[in-house]
C-alpha atoms as a PDB file:
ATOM      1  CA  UNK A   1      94.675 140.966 134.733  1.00  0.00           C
ATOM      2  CA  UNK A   2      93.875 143.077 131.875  1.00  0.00           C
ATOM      3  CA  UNK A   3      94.122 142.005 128.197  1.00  0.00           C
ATOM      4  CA  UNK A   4      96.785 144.225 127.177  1.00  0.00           C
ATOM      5  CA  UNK A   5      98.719 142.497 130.822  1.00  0.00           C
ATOM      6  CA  UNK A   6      98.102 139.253 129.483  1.00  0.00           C
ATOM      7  CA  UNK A   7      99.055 140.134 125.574  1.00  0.00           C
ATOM      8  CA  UNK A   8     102.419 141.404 126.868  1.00  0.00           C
ATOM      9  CA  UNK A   9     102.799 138.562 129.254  1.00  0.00           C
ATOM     10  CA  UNK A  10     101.887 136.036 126.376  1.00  0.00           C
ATOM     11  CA  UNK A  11     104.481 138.193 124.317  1.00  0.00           C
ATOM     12  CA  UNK A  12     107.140 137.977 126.451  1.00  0.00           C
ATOM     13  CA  UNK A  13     107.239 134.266 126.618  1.00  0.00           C
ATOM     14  CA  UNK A  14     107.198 133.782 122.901  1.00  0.00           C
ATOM     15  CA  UNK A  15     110.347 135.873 123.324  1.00  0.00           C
ATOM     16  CA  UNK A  16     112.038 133.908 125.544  1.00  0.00           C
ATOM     17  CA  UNK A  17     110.947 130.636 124.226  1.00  0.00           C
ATOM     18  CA  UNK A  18     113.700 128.170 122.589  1.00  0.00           C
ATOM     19  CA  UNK A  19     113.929 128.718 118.681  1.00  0.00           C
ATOM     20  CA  UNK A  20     111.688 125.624 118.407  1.00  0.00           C
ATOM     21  CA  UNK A  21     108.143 125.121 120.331  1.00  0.00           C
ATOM     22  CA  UNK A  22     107.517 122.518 122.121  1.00  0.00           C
ATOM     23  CA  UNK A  23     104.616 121.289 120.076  1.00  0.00           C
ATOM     24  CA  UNK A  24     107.530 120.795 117.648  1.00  0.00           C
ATOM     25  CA  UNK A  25     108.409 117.726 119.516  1.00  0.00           C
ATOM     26  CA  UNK A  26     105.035 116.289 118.965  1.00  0.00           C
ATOM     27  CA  UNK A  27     105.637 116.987 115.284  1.00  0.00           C
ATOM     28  CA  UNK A  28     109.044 115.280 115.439  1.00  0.00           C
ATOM     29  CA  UNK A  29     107.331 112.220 117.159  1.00  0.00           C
ATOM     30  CA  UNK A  30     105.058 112.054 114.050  1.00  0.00           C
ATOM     31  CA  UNK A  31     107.301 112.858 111.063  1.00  0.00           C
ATOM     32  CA  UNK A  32     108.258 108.620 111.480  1.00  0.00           C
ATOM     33  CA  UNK A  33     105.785 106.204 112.377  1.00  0.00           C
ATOM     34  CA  UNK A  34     108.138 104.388 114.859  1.00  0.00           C
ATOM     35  CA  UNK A  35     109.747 107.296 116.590  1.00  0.00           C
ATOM     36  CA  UNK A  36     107.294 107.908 119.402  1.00  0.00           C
ATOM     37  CA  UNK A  37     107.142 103.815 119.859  1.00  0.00           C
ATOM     38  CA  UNK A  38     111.327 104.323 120.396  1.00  0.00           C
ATOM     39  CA  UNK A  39     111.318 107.588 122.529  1.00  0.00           C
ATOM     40  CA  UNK A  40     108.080 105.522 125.058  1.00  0.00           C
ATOM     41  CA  UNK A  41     110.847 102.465 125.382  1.00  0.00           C
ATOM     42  CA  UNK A  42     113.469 105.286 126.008  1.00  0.00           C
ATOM     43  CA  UNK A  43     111.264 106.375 128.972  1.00  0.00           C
ATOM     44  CA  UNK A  44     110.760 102.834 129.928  1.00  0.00           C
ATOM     45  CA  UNK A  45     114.128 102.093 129.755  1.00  0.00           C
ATOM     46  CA  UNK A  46     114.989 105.424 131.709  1.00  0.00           C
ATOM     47  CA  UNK A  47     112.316 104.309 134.606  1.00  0.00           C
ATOM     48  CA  UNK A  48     113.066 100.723 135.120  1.00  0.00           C
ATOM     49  CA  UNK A  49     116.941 101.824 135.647  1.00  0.00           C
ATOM     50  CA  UNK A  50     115.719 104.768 138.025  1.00  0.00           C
ATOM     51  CA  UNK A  51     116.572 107.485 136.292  1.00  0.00           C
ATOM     52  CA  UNK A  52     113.500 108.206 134.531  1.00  0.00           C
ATOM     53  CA  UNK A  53     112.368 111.267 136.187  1.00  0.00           C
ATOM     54  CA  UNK A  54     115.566 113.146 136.230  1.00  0.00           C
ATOM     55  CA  UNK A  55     115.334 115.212 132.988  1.00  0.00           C
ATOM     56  CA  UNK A  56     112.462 114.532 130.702  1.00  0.00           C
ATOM     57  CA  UNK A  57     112.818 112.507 127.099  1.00  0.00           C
ATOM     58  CA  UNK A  58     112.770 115.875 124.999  1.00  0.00           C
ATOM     59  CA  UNK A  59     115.862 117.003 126.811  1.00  0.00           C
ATOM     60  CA  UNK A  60     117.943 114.487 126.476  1.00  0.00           C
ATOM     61  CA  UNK A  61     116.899 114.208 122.935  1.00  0.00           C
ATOM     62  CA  UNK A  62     118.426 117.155 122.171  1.00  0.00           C
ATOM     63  CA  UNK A  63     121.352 116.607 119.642  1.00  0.00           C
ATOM     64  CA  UNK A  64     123.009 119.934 119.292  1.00  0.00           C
ATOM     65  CA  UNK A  65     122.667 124.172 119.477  1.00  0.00           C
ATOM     66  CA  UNK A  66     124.093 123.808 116.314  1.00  0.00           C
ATOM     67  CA  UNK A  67     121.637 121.573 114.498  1.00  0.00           C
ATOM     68  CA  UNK A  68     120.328 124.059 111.949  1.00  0.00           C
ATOM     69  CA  UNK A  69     123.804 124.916 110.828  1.00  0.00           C
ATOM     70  CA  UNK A  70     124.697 121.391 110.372  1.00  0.00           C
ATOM     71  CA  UNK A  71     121.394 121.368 108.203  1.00  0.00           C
ATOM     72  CA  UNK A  72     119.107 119.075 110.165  1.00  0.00           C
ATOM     73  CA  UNK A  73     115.395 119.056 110.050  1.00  0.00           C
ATOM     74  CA  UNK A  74     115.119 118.641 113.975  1.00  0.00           C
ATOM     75  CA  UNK A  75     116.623 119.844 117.442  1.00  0.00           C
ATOM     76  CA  UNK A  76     116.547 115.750 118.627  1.00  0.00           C
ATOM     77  CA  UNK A  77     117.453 112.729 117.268  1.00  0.00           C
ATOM     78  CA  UNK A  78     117.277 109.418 118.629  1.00  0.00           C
ATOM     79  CA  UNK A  79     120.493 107.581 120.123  1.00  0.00           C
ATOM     80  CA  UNK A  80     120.386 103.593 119.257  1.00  0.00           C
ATOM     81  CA  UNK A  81     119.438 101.358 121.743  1.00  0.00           C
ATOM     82  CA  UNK A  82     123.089  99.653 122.206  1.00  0.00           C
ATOM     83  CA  UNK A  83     123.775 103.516 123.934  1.00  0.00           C
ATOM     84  CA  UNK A  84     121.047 103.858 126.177  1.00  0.00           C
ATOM     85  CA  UNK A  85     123.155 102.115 129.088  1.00  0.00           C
ATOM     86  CA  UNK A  86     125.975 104.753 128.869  1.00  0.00           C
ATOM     87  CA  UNK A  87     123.525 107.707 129.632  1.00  0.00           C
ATOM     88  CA  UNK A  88     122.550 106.337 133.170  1.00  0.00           C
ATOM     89  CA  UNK A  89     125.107 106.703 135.015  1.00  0.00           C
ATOM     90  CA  UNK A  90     125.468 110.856 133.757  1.00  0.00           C
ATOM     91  CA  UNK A  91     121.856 111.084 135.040  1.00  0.00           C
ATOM     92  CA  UNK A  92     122.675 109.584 138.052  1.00  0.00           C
ATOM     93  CA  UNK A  93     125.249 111.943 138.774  1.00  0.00           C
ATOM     94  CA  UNK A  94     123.378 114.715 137.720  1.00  0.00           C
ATOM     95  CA  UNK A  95     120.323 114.021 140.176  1.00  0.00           C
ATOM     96  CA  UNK A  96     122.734 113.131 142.943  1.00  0.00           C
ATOM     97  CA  UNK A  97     125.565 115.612 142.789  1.00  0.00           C
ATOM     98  CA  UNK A  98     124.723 118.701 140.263  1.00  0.00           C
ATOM     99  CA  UNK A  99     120.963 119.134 141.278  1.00  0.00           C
ATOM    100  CA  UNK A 100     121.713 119.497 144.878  1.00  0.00           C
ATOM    101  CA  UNK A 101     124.323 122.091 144.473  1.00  0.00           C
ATOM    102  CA  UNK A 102     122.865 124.028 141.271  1.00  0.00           C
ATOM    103  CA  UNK A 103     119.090 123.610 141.372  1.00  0.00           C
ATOM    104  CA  UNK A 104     117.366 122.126 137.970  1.00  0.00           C
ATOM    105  CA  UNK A 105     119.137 122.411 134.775  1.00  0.00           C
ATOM    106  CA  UNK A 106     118.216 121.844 131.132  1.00  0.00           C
ATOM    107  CA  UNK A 107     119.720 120.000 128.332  1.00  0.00           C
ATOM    108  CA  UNK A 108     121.467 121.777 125.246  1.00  0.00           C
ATOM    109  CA  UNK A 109     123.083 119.162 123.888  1.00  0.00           C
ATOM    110  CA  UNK A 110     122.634 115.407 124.189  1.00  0.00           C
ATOM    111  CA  UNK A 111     123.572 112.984 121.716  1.00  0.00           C
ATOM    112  CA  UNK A 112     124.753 113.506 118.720  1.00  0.00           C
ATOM    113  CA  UNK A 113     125.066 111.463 115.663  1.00  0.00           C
ATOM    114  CA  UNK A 114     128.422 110.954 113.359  1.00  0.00           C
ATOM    115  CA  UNK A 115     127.965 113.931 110.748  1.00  0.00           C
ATOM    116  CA  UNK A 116     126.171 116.285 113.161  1.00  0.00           C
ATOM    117  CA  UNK A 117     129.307 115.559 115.830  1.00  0.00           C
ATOM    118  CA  UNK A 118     132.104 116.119 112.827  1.00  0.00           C
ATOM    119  CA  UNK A 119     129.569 119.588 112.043  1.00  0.00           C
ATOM    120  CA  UNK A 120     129.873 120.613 115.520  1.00  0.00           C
ATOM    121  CA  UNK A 121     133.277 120.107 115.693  1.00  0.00           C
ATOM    122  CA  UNK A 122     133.306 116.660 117.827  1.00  0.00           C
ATOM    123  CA  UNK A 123     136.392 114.399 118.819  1.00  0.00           C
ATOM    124  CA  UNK A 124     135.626 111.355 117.222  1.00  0.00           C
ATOM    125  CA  UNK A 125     135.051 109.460 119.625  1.00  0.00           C
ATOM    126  CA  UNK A 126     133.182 112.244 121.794  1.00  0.00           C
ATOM    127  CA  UNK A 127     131.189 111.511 124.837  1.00  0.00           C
ATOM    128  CA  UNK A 128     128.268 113.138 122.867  1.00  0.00           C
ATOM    129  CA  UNK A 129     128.745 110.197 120.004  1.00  0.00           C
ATOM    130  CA  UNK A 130     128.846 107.905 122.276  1.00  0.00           C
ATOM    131  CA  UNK A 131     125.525 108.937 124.788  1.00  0.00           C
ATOM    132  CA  UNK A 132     128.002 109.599 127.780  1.00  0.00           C
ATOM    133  CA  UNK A 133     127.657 113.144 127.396  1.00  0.00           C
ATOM    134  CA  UNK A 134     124.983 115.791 128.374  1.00  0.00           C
ATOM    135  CA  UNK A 135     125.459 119.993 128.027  1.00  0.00           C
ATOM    136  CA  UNK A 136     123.895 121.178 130.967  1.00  0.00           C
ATOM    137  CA  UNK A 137     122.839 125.588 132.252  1.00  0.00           C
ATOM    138  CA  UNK A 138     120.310 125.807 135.398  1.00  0.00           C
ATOM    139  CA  UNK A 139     117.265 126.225 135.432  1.00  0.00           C
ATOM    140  CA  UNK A 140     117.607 129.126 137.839  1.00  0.00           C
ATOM    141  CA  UNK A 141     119.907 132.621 137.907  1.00  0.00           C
ATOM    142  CA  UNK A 142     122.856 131.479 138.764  1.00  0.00           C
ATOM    143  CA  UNK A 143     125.981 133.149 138.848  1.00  0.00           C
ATOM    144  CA  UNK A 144     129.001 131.738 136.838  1.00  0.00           C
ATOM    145  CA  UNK A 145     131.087 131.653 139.829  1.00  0.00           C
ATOM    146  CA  UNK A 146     128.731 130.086 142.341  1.00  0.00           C
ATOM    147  CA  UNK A 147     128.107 127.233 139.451  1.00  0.00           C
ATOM    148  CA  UNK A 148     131.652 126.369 138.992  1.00  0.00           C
ATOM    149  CA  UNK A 149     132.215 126.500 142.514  1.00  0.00           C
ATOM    150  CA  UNK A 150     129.471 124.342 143.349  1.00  0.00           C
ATOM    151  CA  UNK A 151     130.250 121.795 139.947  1.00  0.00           C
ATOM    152  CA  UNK A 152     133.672 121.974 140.699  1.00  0.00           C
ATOM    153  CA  UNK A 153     133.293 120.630 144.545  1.00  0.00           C
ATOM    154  CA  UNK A 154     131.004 117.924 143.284  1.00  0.00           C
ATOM    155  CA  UNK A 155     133.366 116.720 140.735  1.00  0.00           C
ATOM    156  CA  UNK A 156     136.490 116.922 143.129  1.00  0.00           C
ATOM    157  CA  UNK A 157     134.762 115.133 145.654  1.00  0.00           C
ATOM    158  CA  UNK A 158     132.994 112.757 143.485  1.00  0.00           C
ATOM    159  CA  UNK A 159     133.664 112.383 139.831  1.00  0.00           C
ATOM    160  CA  UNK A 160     136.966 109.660 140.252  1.00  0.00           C
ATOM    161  CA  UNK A 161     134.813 107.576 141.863  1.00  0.00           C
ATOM    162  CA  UNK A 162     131.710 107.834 138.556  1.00  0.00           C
ATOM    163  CA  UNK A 163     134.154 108.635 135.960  1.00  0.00           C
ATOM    164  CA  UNK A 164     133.309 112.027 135.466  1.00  0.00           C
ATOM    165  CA  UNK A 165     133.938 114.363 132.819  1.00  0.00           C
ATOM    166  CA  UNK A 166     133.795 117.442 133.356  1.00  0.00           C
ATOM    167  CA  UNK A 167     133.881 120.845 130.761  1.00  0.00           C
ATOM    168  CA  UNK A 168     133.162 124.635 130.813  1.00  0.00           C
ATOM    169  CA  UNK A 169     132.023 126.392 128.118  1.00  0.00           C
ATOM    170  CA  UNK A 170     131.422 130.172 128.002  1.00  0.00           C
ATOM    171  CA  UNK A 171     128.117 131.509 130.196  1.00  0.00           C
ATOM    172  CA  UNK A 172     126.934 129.296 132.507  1.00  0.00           C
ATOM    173  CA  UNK A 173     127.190 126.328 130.152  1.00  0.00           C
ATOM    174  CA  UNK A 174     129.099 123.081 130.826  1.00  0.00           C
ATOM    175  CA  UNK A 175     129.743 119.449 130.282  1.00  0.00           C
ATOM    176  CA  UNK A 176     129.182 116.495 132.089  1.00  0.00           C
ATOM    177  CA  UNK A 177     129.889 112.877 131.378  1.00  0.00           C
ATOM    178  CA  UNK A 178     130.417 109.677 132.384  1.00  0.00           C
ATOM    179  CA  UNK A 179     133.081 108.438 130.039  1.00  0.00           C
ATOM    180  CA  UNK A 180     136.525 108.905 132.320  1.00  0.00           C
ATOM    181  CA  UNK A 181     137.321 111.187 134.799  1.00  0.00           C
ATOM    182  CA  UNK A 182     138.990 114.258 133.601  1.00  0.00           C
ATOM    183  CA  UNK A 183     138.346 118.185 133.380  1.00  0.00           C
ATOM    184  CA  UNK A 184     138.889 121.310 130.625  1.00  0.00           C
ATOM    185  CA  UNK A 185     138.038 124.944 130.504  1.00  0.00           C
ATOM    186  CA  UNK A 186     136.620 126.617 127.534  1.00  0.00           C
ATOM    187  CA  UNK A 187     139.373 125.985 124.998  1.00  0.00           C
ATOM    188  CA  UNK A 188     138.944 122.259 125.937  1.00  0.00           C
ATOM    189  CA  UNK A 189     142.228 121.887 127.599  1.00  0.00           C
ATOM    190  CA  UNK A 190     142.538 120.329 131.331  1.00  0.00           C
ATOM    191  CA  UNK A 191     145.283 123.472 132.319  1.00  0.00           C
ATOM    192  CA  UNK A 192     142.477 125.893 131.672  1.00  0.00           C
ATOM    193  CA  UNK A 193     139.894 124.403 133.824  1.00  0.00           C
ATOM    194  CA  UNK A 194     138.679 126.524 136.311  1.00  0.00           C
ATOM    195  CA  UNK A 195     138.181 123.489 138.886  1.00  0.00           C
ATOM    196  CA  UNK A 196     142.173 123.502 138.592  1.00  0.00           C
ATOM    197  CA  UNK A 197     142.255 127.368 141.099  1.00  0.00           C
ATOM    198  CA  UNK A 198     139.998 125.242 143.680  1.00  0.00           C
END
């Protein structure tokens, strides 16, 4: 490959890279002495319920897309402990019912503490508060209409059973939890949910 190839290669992925690097992580992990101690018992935690190696720590650290308008310093923040339990059964679900139909998918929004949930427009007592909740897009092209057919099928078939929510957002964006099984399109009512036509 030629230097100019590899310049414009190297260029290209600093366009489509997030609007924080990942070494930025590694800088969040130092900013407090005790954070990287917490997010390595996260991990633990994560393993020794067998779950660990479904998303990775950084994603499901991830509090909110709107994190610099709710003016905070970082893209993650660190649930308490007492929620750690409430995020293992989403990641189950995820591995076992939205991976096989979707492919891989990232994290956009993970937990989310009181005054960046009111900022971002939160219930109250929102799945995201709570570490129920993870805002999922594949990894891979996929088309809206193949993901909500495929998301949709999974919940219908399994989400009573796990207590899944289920949301849409614009995109190829959506909503899973594990904190009661329901279902809402874009404007975050149930009658506009596009599962509802299937």
């Amino acid at each position: 490959m030629t230097t100019r190839g590899a310049m414009s290669i190297a260029g290209l992925l600093l366009v489509c890279l997030p609007a924080y690097a990942q070494s930025d992580f590694a800088a969040w992990l130092r900013q407090a002495p005790e954070r990287a101690g917490e997010v390595r018992a996260f991990e633990t935690y994560l393993h020794d319920e067998g779950v660990g190696d479904v998303l990775p720590a950084e994603d499901l650290l991830r509090n909110a897309t709107s994190w610099r308008a709710c003016k905070l310093e970082w893209p993650w923040s660190m649930p308490p402990r007492d929620l750690w339990p409430h995020i293992v059964p989403t990641l189950r679900f995820i591995r076992d019912e939205v991976v096989p139909q979707i492919g891989p998918v990232s994290v956009e929004s993970g937990w989310r503490e009181p005054k960046l949930n009111a900022c971002a427009g939160g219930a109250a007592h929102s799945a995201h508060a709570m570490f129920y909740a993870l805002d999922l897009v594949p990894r891979h092209a996929v088309s809206q209409k193949t993901l909500i057919a495929a998301v949709c099928k999974a919940h219908r078939e399994h989400g009573r059973a796990a207590s899944i929510g289920l949301g849409f957002y614009g995109g190829v964006r959506f909503h899973v939890d594990t904190k009661g099984f329901r279902r809402w399109g874009s404007d975050n009512h149930s009658g506009t949910s596009p599962c509802a036509e299937r």
